[in-house]
N, C-alpha and C. Protein backbone atom coordinates (compact mmCIF):
# COMPACT_ATOMS: atom_id res chain seq x y z
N UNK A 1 5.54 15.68 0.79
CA UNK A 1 4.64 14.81 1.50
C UNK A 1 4.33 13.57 0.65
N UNK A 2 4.12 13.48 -1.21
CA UNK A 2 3.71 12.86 -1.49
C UNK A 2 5.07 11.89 -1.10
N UNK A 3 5.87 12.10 -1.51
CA UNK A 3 7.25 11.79 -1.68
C UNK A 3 7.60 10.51 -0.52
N UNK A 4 7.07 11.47 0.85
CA UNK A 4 7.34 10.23 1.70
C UNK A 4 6.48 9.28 1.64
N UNK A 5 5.15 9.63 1.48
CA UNK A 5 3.87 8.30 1.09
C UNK A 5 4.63 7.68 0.21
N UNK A 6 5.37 7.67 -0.79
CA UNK A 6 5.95 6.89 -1.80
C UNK A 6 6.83 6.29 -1.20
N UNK A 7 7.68 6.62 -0.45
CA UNK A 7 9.01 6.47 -0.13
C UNK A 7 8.29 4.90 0.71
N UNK A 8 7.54 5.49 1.72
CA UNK A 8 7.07 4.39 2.96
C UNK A 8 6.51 2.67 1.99
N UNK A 9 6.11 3.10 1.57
CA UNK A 9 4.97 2.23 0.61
C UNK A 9 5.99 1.31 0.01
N UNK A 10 6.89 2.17 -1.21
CA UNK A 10 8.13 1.22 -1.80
C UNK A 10 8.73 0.24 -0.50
N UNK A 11 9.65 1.17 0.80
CA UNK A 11 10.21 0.29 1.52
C UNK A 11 8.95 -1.28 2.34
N UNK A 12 7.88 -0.60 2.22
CA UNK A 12 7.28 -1.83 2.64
C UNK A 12 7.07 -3.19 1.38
N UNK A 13 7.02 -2.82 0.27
CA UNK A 13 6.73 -3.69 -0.88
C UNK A 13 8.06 -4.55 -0.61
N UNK A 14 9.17 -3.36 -0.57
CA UNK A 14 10.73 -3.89 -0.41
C UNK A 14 10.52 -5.12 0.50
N UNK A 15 9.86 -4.82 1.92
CA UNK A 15 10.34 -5.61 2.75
C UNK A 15 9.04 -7.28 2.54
N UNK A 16 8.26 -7.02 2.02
CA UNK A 16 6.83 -7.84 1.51
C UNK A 16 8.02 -8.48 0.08
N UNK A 17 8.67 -8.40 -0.62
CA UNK A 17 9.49 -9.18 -1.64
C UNK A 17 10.74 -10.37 -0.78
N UNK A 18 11.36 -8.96 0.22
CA UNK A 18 12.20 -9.75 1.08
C UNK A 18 11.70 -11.45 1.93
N UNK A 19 10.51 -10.89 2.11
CA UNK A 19 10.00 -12.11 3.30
C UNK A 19 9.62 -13.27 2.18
N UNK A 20 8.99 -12.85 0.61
CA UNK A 20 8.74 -13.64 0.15
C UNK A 20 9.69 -14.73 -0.54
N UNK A 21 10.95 -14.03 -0.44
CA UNK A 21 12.20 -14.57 -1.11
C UNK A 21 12.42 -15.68 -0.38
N UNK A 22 12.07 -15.47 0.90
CA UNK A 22 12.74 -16.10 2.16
C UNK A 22 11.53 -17.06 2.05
N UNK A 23 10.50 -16.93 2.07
CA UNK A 23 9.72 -18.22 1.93
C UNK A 23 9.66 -19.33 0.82
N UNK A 24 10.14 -19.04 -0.95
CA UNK A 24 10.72 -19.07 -1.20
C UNK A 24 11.81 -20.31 -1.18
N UNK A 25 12.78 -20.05 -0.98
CA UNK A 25 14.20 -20.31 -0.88
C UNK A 25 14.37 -20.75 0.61
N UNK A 26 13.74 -20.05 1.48
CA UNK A 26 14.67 -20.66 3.02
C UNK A 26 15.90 -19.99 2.98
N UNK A 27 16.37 -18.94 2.84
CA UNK A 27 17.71 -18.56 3.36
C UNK A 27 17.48 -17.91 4.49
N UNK A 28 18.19 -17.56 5.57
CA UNK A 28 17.85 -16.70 6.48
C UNK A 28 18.60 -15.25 6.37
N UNK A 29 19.11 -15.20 5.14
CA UNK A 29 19.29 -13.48 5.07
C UNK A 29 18.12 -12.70 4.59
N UNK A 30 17.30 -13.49 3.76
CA UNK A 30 16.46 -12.73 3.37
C UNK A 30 14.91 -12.33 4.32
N UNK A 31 15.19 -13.28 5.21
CA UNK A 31 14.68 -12.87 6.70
C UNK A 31 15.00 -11.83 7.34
N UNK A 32 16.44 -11.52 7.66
CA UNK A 32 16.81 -10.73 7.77
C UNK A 32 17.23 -9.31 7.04
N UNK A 33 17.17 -9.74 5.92
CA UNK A 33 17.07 -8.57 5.49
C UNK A 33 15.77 -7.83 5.37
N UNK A 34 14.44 -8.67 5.83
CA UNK A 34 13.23 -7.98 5.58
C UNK A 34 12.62 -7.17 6.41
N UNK A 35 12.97 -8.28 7.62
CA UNK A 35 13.31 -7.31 9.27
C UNK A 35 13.78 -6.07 9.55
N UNK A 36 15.10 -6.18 8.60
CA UNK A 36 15.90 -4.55 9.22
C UNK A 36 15.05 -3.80 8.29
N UNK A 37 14.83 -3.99 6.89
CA UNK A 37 13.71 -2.94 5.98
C UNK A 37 12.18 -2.34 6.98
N UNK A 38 11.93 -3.49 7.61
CA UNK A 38 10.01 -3.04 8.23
C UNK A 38 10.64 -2.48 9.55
N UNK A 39 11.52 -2.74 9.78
CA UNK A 39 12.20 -2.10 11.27
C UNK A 39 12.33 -0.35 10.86
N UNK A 40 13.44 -0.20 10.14
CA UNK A 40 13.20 0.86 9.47
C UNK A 40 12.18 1.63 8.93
N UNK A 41 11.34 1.23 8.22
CA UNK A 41 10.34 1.92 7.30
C UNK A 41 8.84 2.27 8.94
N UNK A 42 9.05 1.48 9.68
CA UNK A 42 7.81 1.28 10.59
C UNK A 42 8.67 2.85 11.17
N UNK A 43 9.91 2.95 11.53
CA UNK A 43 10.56 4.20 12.57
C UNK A 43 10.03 5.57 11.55
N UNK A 44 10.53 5.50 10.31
CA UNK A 44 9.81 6.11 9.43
C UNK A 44 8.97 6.92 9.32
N UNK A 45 7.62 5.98 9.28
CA UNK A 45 6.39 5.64 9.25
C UNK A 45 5.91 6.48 10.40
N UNK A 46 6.83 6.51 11.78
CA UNK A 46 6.14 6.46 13.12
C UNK A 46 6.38 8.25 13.01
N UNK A 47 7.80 8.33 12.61
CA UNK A 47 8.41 10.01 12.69
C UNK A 47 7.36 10.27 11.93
N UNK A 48 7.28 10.67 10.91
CA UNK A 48 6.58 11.34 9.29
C UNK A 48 4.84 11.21 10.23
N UNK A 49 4.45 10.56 11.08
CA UNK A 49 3.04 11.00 11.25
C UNK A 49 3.30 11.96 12.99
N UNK A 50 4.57 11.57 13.60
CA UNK A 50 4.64 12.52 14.39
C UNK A 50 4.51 13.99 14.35
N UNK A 51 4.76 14.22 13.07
CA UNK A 51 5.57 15.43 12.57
C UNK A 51 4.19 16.21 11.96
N UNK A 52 3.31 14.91 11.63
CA UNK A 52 2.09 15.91 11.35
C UNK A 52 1.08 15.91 12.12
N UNK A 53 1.24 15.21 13.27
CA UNK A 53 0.25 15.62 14.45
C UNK A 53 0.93 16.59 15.20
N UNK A 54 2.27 17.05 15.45
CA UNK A 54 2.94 17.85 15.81
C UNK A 54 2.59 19.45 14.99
N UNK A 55 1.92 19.51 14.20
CA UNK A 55 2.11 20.30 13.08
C UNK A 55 0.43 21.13 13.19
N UNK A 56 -0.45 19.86 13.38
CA UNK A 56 -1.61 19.90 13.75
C UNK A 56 -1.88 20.39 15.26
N UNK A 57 -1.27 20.30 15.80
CA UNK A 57 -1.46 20.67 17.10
C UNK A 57 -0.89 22.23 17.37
N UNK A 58 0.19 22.04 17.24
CA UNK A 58 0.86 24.17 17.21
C UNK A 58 0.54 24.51 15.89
């Protein structure tokens, strides 16, 4: 459990460095690359609390 709190947290810092690169510099990969990271980490994010209201409930 702690593991994924860690896990979530890093990919968001990840994607909070990405956007800043991009502000930054102006490239548009690093736009994109910050996008697919919070895209990801948010699906994540969404499973890992499913799983414990799922858990909480049965």
């Amino acid at each position: 459990m702690l593991f994924f709190r860690w896990a979530i947290l890093l990919l968001l810092l990840a994607a909070g460095v990405c956007f800043a690169l991009y502000a930054g510099t102006g490239q548009a990969r690093y736009r994109q690359w910050g996008l697919v990271v919070l895209k990801w980490t948010l699906l994540a994010a969404f499973g890992f609390f499913a799983v414990l209201i799922f858990e909480r409930i049965f």
